[in-house]
Protein backbone atom coordinates (compact mmCIF):
# COMPACT_ATOMS: atom_id res chain seq x y z
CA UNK A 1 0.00 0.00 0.00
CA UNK A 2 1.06 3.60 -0.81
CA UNK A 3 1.25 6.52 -3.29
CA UNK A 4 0.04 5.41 -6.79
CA UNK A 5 1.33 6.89 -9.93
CA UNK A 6 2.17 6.71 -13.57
CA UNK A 7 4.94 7.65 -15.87
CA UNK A 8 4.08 10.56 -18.19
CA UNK A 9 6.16 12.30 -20.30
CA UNK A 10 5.77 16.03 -22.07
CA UNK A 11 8.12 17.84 -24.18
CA UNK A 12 11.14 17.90 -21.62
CA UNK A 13 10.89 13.96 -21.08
CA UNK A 14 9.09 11.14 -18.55
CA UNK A 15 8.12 12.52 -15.10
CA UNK A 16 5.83 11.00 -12.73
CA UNK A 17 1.86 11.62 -11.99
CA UNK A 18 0.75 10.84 -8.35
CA UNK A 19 -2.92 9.34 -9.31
CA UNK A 20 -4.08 7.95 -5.89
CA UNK A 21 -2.88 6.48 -2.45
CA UNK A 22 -3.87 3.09 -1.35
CA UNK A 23 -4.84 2.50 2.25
CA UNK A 24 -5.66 5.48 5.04
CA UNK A 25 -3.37 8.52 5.52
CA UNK A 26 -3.80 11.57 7.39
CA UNK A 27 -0.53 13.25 6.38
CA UNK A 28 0.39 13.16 2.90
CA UNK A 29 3.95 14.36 1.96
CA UNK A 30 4.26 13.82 -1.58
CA UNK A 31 8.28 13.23 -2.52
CA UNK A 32 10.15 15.10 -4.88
CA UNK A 33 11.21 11.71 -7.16
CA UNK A 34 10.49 8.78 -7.32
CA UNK A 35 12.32 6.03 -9.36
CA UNK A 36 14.62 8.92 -10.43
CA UNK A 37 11.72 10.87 -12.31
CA UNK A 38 10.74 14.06 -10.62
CA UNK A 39 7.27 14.24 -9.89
CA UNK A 40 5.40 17.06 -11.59
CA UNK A 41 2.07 16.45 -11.35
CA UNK A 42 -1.12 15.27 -9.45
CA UNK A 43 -3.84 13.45 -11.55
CA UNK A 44 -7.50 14.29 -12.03
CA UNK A 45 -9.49 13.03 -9.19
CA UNK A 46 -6.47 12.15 -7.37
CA UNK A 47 -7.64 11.86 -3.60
CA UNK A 48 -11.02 13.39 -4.42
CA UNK A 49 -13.87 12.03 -1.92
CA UNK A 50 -11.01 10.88 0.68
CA UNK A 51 -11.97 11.33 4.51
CA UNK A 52 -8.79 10.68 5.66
CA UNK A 53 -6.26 13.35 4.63
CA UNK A 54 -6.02 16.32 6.77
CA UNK A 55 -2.68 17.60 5.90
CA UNK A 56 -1.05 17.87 2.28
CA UNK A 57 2.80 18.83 1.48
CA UNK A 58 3.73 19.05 -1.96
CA UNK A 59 7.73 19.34 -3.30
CA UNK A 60 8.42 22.43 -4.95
CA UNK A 61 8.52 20.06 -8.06
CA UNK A 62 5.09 19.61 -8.87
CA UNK A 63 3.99 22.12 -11.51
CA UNK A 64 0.61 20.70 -12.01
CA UNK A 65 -2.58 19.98 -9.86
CA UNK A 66 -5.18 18.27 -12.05
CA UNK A 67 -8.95 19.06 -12.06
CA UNK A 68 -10.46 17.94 -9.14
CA UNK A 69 -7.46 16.47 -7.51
CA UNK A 70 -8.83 17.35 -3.55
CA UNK A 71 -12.08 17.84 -4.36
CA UNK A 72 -14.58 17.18 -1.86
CA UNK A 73 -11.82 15.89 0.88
CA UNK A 74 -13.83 17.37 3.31
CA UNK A 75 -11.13 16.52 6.67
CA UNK A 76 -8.48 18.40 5.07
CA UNK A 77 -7.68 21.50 7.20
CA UNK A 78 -3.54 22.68 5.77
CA UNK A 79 -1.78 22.26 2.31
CA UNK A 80 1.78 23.32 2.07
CA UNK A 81 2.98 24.06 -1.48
CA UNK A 82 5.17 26.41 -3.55
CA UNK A 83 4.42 28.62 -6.76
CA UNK A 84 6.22 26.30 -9.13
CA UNK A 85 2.82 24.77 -9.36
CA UNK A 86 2.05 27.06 -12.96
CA UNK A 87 -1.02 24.74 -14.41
CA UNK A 88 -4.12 24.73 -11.57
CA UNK A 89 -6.84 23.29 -13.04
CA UNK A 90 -10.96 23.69 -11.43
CA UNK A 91 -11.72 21.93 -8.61
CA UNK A 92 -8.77 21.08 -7.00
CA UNK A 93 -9.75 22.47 -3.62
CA UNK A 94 -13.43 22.97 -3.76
CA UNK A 95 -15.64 21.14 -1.40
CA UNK A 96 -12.62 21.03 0.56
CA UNK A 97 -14.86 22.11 3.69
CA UNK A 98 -12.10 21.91 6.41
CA UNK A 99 -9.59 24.00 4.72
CA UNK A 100 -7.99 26.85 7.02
CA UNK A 101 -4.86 26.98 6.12
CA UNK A 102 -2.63 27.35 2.84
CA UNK A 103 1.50 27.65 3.20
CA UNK A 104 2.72 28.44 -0.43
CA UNK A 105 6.94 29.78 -0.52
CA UNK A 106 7.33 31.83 -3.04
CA UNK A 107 10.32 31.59 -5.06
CA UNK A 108 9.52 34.33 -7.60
CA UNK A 109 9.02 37.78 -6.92
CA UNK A 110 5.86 39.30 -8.08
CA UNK A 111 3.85 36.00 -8.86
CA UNK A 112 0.34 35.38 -7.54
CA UNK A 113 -0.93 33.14 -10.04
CA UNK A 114 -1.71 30.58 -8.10
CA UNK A 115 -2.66 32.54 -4.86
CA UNK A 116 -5.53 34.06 -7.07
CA UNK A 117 -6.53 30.22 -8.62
CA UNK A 118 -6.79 28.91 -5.18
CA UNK A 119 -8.61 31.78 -3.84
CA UNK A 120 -11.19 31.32 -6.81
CA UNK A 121 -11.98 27.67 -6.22
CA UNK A 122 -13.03 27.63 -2.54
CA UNK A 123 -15.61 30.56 -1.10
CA UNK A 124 -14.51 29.40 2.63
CA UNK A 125 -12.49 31.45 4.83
CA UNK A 126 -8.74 31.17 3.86
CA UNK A 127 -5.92 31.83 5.72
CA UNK A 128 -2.48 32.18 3.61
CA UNK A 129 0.55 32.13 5.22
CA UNK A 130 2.72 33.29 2.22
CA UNK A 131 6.90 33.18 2.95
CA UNK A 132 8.05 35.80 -0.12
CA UNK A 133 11.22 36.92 -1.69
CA UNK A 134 11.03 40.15 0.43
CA UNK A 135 9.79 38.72 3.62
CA UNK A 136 6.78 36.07 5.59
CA UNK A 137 2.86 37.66 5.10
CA UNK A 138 -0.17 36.17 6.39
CA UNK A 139 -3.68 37.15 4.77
CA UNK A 140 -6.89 36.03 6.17
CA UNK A 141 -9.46 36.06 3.48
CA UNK A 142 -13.55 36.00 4.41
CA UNK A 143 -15.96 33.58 3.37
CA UNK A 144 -18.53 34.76 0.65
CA UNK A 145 -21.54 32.58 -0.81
CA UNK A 146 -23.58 32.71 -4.20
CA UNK A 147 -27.43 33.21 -3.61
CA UNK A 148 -29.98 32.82 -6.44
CA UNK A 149 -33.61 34.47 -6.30
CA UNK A 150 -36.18 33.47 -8.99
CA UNK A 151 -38.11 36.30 -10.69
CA UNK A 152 -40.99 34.41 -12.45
CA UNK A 153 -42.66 37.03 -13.62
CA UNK A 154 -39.27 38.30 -15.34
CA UNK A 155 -38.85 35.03 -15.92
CA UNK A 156 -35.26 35.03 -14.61
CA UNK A 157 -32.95 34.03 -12.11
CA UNK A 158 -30.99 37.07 -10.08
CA UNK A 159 -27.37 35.80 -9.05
CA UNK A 160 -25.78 37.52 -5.80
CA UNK A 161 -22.81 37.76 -3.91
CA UNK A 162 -22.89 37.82 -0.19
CA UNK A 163 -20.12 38.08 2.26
CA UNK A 164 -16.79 40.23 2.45
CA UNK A 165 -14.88 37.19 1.08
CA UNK A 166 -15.63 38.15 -2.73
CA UNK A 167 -14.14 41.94 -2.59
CA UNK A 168 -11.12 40.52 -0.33
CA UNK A 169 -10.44 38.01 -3.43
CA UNK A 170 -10.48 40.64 -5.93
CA UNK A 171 -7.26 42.55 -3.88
CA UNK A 172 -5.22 39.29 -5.25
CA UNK A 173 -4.26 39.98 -9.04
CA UNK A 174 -1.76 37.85 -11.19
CA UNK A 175 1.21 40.12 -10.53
CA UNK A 176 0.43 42.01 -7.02
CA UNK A 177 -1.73 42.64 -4.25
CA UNK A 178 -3.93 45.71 -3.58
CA UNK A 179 -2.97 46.28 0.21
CA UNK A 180 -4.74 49.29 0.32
CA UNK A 181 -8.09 47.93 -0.91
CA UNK A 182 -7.72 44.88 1.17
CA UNK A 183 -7.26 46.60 4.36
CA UNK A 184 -10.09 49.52 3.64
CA UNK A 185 -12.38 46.47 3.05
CA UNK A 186 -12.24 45.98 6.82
CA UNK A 187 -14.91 48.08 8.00
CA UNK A 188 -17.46 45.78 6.58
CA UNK A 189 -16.10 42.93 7.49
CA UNK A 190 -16.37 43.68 11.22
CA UNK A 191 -20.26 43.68 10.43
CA UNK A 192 -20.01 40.37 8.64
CA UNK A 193 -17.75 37.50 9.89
CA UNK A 194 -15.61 38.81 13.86
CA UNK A 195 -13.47 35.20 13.29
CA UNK A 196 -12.38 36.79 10.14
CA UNK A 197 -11.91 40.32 11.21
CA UNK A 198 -9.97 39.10 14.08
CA UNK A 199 -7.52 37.21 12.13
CA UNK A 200 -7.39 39.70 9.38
CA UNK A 201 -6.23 42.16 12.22
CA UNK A 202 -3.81 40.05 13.71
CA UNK A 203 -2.35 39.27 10.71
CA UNK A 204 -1.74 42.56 9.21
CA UNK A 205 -0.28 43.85 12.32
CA UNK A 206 1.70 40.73 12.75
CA UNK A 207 3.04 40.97 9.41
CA UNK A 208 2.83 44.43 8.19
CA UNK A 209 3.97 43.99 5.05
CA UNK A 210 2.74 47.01 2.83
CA UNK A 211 0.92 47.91 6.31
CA UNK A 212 0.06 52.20 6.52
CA UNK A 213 0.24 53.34 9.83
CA UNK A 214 -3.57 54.29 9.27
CA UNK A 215 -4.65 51.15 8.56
CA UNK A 216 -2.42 49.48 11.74
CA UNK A 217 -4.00 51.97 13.88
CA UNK A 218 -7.56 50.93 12.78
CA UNK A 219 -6.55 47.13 13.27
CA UNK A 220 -4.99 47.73 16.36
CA UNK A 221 -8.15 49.93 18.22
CA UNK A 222 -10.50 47.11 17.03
CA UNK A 223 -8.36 44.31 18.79
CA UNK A 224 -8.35 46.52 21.93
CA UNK A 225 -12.11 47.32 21.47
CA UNK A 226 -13.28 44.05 20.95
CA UNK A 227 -10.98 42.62 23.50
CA UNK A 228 -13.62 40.76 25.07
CA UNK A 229 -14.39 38.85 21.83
CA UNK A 230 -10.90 38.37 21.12
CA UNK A 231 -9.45 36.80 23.80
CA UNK A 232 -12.26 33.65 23.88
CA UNK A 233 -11.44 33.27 20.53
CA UNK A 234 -7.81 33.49 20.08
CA UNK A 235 -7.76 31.22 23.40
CA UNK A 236 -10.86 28.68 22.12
CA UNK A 237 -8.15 27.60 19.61
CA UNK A 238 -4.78 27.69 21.44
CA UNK A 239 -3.26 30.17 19.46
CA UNK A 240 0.12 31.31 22.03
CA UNK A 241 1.65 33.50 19.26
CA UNK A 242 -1.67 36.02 19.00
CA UNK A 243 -2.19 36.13 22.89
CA UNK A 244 1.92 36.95 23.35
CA UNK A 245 1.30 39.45 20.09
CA UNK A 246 -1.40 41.41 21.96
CA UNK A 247 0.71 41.32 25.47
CA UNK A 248 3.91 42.46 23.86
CA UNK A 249 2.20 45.27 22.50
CA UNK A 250 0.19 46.06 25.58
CA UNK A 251 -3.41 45.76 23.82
CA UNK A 252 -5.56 43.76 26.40
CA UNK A 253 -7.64 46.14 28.59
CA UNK A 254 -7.66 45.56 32.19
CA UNK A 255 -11.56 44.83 32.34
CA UNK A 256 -11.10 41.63 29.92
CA UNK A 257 -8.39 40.25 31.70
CA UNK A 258 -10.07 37.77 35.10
CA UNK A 259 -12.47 36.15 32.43
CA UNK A 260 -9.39 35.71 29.73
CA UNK A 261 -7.10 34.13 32.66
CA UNK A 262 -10.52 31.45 33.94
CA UNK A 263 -11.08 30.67 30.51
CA UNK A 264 -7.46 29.45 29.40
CA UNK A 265 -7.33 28.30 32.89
CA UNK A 266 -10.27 25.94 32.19
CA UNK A 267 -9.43 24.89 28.95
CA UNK A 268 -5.99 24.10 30.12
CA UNK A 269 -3.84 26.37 28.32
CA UNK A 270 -0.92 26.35 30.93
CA UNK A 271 1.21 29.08 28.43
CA UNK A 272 -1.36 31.35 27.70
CA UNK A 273 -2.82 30.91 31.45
CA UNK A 274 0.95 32.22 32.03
CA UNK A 275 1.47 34.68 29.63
CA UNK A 276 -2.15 36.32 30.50
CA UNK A 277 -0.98 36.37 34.61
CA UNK A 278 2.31 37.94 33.72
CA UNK A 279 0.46 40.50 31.72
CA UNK A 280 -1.20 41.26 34.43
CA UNK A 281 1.31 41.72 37.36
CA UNK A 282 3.41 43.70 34.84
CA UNK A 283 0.60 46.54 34.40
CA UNK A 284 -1.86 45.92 36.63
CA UNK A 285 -0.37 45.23 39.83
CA UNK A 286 -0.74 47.45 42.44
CA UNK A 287 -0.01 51.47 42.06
CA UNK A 288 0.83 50.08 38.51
CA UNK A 289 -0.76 52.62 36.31
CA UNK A 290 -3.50 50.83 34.03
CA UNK A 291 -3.83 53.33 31.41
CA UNK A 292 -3.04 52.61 27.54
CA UNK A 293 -2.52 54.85 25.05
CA UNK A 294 -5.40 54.07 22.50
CA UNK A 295 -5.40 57.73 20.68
CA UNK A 296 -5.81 55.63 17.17
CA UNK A 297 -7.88 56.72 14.22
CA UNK A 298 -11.32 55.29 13.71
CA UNK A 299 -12.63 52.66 11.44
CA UNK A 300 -14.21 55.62 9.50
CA UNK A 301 -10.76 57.42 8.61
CA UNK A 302 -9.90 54.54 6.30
């Protein structure tokens, strides 16, 4: 039992196509060779319909992912991959329901080809973490769905787009990203999807890559604002770096702090129990001064 594939050959000679893997496997790490012959490409309906695969690494020598190659693997939650993949055919992540998390290293500059293909074939919430020539990014992208209303006395069918996730896709073009449309798109997001806004948030402030000092300030006043709908989150799914993020910069007010500590407490997260009790000896202790400095701009001066 194992990977299954086939010789194929193109213009620059034989190379191998994964087509399948036989048996149960829940992480996937495709190799670069195999019987000498790089391997370039992953088949049509490769691991379509699996329930079993819930992490995907592909070698920076596959340059192809067929049609419908992860469709519908529904446990699937990261896929690690590199931009040398140039032919992304439809359907290769859709249905892919569990999907949160794409790593792709970029080894040309200016090339978002398949950051925009992948973004196109799944309507979920996406969260890139994108290692470029010029530095590590992270982009959280919203979830958007299709709605269709029947007119029958026009005797048509009106097609709609709702969500924030459509108008965050369109910031991703072939050859660059529109960081200034992507992070003015955040006011409505906050009104549509907090799980995305939060990560969005963290993300761009975390990795300010093209980052305005307008736009950090609006990220970093809704983080402090929302505090109290940050924290359960951020803590609900272990995440150490965003809790130590928000204590390094001094962005947790005093008020949300006793129900932050019980809940990671509770859920037993010893490091972010700690990092939350430290926090608060260091500013709230007493005749420690509890004041912050929040004089940021508003979500409206975007």
């Amino acid at each position: 039992m194992g990977l299954q594939y086939q010789i194929r050959e193109n213009r620059n000679g034989p190379f191998m196509e994964i087509t399948g893997y036989e048996g149960e496997i829940s992480l996937l790490k495709i190799p670069s060779a195999i019987q000498g012959l790089p391997v370039q490409s992953i088949g049509r309906h490769a691991f379509d319909g699996r329930k079993d695969l819930r992490e995907i690494y592909l070698p920076e020598s596959v340059q192809s992912l067929g049609s419908f190659c992860f469709y519908n693997t529904r446990s699937l939650e990261t896929i690690s991959l590199f931009d040398s993949v140039e032919d992304y055919y439809d359907g290769a992540i859709r249905q892919c329901t569990g999907l949160r998390e794409i790593h792709i290293t970029f080894r040309k500059k200016d090339n978002y080809s398949l950051l925009k293909s992948m973004l196109g074939d799944n309507e979920r919430m996406l969260r890139f973490y994108l290692s470029l020539p010029e530095g590590d990014l992270r982009l959280t992208f919203p979830p958007y769905y299709d709605s269709y209303k029947e007119d029958t006395m026009a005797r048509a069918i009106h097609h709609s787009l709702n969500g924030a996730g459509f108008s965050y896709r369109e910031c991703v073009m072939r050859r660059s990203i529109d960081f200034r449309t992507y992070d003015r798109s955040f006011s409505r997001v906050i009104y549509d999807n907090y799980e995305a806004a939060i990560d969005i948030a963290l993300d761009r402030l975390m990795y300010p890559l093209q980052l305005s000092d307008q736009a950090a300030a609006v990220y970093e006043r809704y983080l402090v604002e929302t505090a109290g709908q940050v924290l359960p989150y951020l803590i609900g799914r272990g995440d150490r770096a965003g809790i130590r993020f928000l204590t390094d910069r001094k962005m947790i007010p005093r008020e949300d702090l006793a129900d932050a500590i019980r809940l990671s407490s509770e859920r037993k997260e010893a490091e972010i129990c700690a990092l939350l009790m430290e926090y608060q000896n260091r500013y709230f202790a007493l005749h420690a001064s509890a004041s912050q400095d929040l004089d940021l701009f508003s979500l409206e001066d975007l």
